[in-house]
N, C-alpha and C. Protein backbone atom coordinates (compact mmCIF):
# COMPACT_ATOMS: atom_id res chain seq x y z
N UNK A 1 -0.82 -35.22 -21.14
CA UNK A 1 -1.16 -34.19 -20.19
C UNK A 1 0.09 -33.37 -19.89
N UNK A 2 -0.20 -32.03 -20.04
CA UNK A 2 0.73 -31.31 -19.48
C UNK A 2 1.47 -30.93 -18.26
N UNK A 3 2.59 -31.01 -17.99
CA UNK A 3 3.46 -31.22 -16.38
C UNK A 3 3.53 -29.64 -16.19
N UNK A 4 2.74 -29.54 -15.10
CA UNK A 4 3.27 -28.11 -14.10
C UNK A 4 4.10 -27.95 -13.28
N UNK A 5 5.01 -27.44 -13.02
CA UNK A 5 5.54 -27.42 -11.80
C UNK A 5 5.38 -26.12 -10.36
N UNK A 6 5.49 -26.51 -9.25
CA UNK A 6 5.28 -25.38 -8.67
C UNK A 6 6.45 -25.30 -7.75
N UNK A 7 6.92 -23.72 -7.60
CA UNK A 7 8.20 -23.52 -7.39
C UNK A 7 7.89 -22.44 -5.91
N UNK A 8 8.47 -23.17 -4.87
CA UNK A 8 8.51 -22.93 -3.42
C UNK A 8 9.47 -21.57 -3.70
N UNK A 9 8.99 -20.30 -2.73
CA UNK A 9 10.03 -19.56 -2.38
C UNK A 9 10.68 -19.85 -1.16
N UNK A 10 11.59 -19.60 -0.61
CA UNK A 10 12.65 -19.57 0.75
C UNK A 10 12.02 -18.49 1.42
N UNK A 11 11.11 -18.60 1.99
CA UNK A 11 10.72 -18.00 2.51
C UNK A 11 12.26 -16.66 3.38
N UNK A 12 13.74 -16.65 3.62
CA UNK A 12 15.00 -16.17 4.06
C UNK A 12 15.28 -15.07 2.50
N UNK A 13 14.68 -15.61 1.34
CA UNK A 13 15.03 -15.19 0.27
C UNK A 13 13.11 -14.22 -0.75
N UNK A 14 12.37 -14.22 0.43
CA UNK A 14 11.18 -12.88 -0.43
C UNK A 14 11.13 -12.09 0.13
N UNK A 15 12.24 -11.44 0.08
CA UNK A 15 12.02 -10.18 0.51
C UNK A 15 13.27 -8.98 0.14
N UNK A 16 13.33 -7.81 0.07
CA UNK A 16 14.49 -6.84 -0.36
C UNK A 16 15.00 -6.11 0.89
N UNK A 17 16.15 -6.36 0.63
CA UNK A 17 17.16 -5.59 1.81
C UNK A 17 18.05 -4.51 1.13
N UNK A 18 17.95 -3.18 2.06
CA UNK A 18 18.66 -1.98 1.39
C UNK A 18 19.56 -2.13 2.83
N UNK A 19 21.05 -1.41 2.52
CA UNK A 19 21.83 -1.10 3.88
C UNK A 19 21.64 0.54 3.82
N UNK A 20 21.61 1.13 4.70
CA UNK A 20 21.74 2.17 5.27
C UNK A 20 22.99 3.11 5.77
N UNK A 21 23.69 4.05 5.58
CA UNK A 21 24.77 4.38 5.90
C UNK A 21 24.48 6.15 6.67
N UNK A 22 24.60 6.13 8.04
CA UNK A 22 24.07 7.58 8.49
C UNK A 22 24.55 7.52 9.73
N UNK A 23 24.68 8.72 9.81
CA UNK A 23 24.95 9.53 10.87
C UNK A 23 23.93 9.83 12.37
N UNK A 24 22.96 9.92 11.54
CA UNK A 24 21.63 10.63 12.06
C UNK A 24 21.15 8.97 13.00
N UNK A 25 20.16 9.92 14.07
CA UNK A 25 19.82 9.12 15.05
C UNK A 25 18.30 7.94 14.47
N UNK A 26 18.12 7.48 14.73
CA UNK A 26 17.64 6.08 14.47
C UNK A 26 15.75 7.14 14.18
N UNK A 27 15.25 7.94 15.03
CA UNK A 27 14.25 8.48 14.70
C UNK A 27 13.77 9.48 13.81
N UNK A 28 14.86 10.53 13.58
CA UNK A 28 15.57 11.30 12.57
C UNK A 28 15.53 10.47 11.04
N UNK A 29 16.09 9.18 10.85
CA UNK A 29 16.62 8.36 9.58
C UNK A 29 14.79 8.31 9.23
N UNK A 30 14.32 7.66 10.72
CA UNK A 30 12.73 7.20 10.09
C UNK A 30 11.91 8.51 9.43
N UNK A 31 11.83 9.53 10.15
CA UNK A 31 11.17 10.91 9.33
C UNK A 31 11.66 11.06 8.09
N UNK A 32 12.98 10.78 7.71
CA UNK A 32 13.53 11.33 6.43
C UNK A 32 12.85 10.49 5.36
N UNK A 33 12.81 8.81 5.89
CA UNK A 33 12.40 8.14 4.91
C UNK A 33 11.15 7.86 4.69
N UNK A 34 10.46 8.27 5.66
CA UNK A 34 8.82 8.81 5.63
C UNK A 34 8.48 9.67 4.56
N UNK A 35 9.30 10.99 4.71
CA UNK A 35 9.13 12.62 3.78
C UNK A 35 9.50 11.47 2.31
N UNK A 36 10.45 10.70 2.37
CA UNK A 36 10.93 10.85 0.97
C UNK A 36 10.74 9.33 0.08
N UNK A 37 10.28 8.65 0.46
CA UNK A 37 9.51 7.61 0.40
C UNK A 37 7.92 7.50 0.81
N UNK A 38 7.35 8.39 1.32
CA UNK A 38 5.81 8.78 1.26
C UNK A 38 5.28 7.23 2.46
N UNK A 39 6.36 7.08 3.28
CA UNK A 39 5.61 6.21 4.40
C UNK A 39 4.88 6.47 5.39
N UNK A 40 5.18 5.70 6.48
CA UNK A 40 4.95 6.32 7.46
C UNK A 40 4.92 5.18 8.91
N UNK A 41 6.27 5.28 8.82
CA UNK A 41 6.76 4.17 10.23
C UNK A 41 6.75 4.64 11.30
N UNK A 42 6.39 3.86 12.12
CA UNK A 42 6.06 4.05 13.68
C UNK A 42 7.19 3.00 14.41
N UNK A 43 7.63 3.23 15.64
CA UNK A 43 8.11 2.40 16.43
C UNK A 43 7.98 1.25 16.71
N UNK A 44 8.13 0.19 16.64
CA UNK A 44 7.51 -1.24 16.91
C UNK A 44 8.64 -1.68 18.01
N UNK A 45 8.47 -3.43 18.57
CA UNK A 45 9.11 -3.43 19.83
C UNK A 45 10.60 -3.57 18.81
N UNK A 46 11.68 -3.78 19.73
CA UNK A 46 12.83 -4.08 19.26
C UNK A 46 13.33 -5.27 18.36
N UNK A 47 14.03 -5.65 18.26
CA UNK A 47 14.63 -6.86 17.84
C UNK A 47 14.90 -7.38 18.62
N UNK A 48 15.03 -8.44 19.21
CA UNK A 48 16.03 -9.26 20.65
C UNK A 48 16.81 -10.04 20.28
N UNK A 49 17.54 -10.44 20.43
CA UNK A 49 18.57 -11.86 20.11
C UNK A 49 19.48 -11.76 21.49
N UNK A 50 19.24 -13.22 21.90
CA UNK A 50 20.06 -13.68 22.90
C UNK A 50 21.63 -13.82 22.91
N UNK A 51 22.99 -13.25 23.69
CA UNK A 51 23.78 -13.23 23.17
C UNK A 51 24.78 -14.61 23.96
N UNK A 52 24.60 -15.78 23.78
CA UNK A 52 25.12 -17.13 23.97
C UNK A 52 26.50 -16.57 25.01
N UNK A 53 27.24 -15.76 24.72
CA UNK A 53 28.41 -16.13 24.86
C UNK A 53 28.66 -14.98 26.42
N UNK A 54 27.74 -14.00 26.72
CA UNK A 54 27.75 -13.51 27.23
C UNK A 54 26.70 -13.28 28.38
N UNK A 55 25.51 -13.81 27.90
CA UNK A 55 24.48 -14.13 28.58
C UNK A 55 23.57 -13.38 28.61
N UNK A 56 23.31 -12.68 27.52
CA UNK A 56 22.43 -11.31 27.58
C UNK A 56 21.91 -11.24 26.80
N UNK A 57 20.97 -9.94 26.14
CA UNK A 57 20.21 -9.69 25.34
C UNK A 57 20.22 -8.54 24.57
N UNK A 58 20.68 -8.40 23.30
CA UNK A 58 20.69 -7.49 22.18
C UNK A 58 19.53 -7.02 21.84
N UNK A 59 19.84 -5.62 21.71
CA UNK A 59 18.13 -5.39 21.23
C UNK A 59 18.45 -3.87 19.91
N UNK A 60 17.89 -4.28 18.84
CA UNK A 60 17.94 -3.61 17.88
C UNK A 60 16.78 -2.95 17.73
N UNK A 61 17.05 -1.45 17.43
CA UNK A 61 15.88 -0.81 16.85
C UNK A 61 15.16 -1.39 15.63
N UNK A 62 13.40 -1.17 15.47
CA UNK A 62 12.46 -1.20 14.41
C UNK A 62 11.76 -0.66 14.64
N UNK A 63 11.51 0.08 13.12
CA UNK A 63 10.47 0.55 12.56
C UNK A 63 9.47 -0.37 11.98
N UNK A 64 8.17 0.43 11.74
CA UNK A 64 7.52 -0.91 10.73
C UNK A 64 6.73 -0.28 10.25
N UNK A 65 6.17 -0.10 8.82
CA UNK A 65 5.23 0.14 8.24
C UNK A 65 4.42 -0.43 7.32
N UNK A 66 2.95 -0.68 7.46
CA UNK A 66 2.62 -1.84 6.52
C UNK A 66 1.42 -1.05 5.62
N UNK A 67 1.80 -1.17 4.28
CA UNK A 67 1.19 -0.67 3.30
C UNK A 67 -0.08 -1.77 2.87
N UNK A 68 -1.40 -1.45 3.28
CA UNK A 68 -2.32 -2.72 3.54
C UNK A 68 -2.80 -3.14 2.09
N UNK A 69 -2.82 -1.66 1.00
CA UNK A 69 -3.42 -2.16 0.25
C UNK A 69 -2.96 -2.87 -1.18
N UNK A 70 -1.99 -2.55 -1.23
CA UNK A 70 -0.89 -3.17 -2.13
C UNK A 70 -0.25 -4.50 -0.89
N UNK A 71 -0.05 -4.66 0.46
CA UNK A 71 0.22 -5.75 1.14
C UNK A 71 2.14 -6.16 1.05
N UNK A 72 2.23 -4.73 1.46
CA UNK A 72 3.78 -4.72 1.77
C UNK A 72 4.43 -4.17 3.04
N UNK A 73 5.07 -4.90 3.71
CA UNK A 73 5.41 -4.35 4.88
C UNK A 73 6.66 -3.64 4.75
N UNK A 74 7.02 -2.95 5.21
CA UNK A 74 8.60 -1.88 5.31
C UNK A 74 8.86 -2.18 7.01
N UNK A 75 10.11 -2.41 7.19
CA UNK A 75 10.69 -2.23 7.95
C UNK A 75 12.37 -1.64 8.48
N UNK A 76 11.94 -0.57 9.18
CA UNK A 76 13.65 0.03 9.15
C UNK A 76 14.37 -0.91 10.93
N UNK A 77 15.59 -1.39 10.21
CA UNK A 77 16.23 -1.47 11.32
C UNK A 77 17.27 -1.50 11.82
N UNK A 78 17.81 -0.77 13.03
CA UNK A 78 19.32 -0.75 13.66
C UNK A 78 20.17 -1.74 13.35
N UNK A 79 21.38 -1.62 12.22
CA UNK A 79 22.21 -2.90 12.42
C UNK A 79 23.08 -2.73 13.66
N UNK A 80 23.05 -1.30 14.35
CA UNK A 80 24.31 -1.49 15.55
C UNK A 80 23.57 -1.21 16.95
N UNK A 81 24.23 -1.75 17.88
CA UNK A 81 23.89 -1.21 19.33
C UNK A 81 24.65 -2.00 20.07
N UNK A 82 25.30 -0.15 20.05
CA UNK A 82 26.49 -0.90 21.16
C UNK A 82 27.41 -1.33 20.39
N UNK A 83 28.36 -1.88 21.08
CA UNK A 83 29.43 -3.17 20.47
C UNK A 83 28.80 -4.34 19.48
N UNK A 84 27.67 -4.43 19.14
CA UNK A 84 27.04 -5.29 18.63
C UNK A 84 26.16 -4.81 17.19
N UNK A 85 26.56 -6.15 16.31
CA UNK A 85 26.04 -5.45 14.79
C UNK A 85 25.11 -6.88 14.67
N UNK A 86 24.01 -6.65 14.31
CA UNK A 86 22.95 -7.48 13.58
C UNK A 86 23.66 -8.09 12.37
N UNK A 87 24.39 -7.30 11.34
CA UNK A 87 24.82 -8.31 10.32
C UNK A 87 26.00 -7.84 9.84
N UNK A 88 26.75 -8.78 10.51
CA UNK A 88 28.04 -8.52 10.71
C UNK A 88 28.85 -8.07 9.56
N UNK A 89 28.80 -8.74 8.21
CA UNK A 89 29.66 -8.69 7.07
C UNK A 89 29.20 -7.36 6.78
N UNK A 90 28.48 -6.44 6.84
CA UNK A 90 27.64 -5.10 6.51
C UNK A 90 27.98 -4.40 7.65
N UNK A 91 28.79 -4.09 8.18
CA UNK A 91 29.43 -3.37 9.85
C UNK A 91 29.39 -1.98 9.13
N UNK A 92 29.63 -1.51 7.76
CA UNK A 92 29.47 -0.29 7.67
C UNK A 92 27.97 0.38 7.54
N UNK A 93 26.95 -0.52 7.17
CA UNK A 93 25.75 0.30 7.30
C UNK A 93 25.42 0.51 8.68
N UNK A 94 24.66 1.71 8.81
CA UNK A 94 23.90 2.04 10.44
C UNK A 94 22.36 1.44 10.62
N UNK A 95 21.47 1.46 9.07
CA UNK A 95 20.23 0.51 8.76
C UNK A 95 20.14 0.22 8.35
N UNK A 96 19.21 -0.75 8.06
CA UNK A 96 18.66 -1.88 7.20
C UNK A 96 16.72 -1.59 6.97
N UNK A 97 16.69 -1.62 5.48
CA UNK A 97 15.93 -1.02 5.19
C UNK A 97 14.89 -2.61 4.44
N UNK A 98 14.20 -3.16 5.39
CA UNK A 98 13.64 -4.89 4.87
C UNK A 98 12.20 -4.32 4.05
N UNK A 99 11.93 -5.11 2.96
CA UNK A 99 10.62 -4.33 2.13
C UNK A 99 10.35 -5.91 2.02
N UNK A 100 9.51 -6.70 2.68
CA UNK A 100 8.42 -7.98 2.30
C UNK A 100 6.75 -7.64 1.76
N UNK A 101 6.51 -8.92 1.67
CA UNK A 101 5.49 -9.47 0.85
C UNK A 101 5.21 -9.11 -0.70
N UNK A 102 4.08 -8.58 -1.00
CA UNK A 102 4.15 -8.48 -2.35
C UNK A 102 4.84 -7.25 -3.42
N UNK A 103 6.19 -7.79 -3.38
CA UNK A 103 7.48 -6.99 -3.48
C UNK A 103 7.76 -7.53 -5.47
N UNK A 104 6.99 -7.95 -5.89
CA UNK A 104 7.42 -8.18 -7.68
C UNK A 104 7.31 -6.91 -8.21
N UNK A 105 6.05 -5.87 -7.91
CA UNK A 105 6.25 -4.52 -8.76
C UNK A 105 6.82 -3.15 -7.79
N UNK A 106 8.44 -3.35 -7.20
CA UNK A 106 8.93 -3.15 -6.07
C UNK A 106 10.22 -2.46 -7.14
N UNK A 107 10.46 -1.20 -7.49
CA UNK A 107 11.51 -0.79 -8.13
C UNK A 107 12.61 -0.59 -7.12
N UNK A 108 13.54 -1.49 -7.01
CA UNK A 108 14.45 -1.19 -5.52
C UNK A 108 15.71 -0.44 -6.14
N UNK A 109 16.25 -0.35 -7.01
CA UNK A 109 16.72 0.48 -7.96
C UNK A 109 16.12 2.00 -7.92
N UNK A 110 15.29 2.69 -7.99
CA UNK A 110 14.50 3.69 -7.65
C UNK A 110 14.38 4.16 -6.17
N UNK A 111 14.34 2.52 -5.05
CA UNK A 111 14.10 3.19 -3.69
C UNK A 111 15.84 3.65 -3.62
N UNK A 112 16.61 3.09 -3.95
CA UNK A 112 17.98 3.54 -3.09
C UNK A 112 18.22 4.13 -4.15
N UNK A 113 18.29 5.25 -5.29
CA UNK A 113 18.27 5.95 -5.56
C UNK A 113 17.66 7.46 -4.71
N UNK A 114 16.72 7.34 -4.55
CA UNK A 114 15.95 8.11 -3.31
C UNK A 114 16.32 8.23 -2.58
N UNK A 115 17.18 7.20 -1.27
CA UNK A 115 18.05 7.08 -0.41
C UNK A 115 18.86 8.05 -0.27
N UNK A 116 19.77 8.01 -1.34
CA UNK A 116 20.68 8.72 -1.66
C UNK A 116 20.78 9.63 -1.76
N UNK A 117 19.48 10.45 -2.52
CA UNK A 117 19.46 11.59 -2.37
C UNK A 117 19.41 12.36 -1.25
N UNK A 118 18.90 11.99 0.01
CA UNK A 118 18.79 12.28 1.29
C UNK A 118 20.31 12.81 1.57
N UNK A 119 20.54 14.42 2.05
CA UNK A 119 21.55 14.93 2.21
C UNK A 119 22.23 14.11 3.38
N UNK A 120 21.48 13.73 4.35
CA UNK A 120 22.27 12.99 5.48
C UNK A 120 22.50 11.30 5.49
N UNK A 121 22.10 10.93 4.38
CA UNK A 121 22.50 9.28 3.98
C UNK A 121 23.93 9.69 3.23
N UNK A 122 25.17 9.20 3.60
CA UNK A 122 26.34 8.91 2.82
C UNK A 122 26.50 7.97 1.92
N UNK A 123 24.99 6.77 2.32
CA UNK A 123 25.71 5.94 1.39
C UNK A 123 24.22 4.56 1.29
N UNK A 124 23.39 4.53 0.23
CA UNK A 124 22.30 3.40 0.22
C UNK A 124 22.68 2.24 -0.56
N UNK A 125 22.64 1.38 -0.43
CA UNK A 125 23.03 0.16 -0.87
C UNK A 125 22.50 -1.22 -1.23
N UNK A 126 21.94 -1.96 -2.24
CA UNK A 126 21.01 -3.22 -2.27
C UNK A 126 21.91 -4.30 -1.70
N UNK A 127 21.34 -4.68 -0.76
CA UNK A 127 22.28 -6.02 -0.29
C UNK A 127 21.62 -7.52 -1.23
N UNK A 128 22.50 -8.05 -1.58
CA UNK A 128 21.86 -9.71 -2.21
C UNK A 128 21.69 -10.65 -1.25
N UNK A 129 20.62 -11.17 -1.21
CA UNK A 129 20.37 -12.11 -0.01
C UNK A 129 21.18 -12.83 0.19
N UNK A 130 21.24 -13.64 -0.99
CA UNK A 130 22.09 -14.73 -1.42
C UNK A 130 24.14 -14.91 -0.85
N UNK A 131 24.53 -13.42 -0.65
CA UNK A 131 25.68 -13.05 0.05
C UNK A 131 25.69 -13.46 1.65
N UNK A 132 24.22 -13.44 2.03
CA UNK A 132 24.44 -13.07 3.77
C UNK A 132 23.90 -14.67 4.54
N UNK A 133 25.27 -14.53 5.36
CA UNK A 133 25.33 -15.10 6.08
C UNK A 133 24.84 -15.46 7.31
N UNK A 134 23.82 -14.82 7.79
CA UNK A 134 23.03 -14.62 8.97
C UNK A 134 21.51 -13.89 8.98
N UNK A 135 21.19 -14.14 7.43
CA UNK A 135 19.73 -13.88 7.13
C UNK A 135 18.59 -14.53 8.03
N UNK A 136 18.92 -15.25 8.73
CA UNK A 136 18.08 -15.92 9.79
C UNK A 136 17.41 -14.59 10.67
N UNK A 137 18.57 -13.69 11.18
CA UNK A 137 17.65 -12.67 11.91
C UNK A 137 16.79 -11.50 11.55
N UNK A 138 16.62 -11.92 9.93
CA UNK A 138 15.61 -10.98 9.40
C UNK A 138 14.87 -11.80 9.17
N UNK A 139 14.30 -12.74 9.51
CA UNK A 139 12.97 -13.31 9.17
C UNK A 139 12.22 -13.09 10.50
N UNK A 140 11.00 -12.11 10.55
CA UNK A 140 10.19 -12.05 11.58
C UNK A 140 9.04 -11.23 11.03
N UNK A 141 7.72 -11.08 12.03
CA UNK A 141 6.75 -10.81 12.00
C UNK A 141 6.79 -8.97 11.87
């Protein structure tokens, strides 16, 4: 009899992360990548993370857009606010551009190409999961 195996994803590791590099204000970035990526993100609540050392609460901008019929969610989000960066080793991007679920026929090569072209992006970038150190705060709903 033949042996199958079945191979768990990391759930920290299905999904694609672009960094973001801009100028432009957090609602501004979302229209551009609406027009030029054919989305269409809306506001969702923030990000929160509790800050241990200070006693407070961080709150990062999101976008979210969920493409129902292909079953991919997009999400744009603030790595800065304030004195405070969501992912630290990446301090030069301004967003983070998260593309989950069914992401195999997902040319991400093509999206940050597109990026780029955007006169007011300086700079789009594929981050490797596998590099980051604090992928914990991109895993959410």
């Amino acid at each position: 009899m033949k042996k199958q195996t079945l191979k768990l994803l990391d759930p920290a590791e299905d999904f694609i992360l672009i960094g973001i590099a801009s100028h432009e204000k957090d609602y501004k970035i979302c229209w551009l990548l609406n027009n030029s990526l054919k989305l269409d993100f809306t506001k969702s609540d923030d990000l929160e993370f509790d800050d241990k050392k200070e006693g407070k609460k961080n709150l990062f901008c999101k976008f979210s857009f969920e493409d129902e019929f292909n079953r991919i969610q997009y999400f744009l989000l603030g790595n800065k606010n304030n004195a405070n960066i969501l992912l630290p080793q990446w301090k030069e991007m301004d967003y983070l551009l998260k593309i989950a679920g069914n992401i195999q026929d997902i040319d991400q090569d093509e999206i940050v190409k597109k990026l780029n072209s955007i006169n007011t992006v300086q700079l789009a970038v594929s981050i490797d999961l596998k590099s980051l150190k604090t992928k914990d705060y991109l895993i959410f709903d």
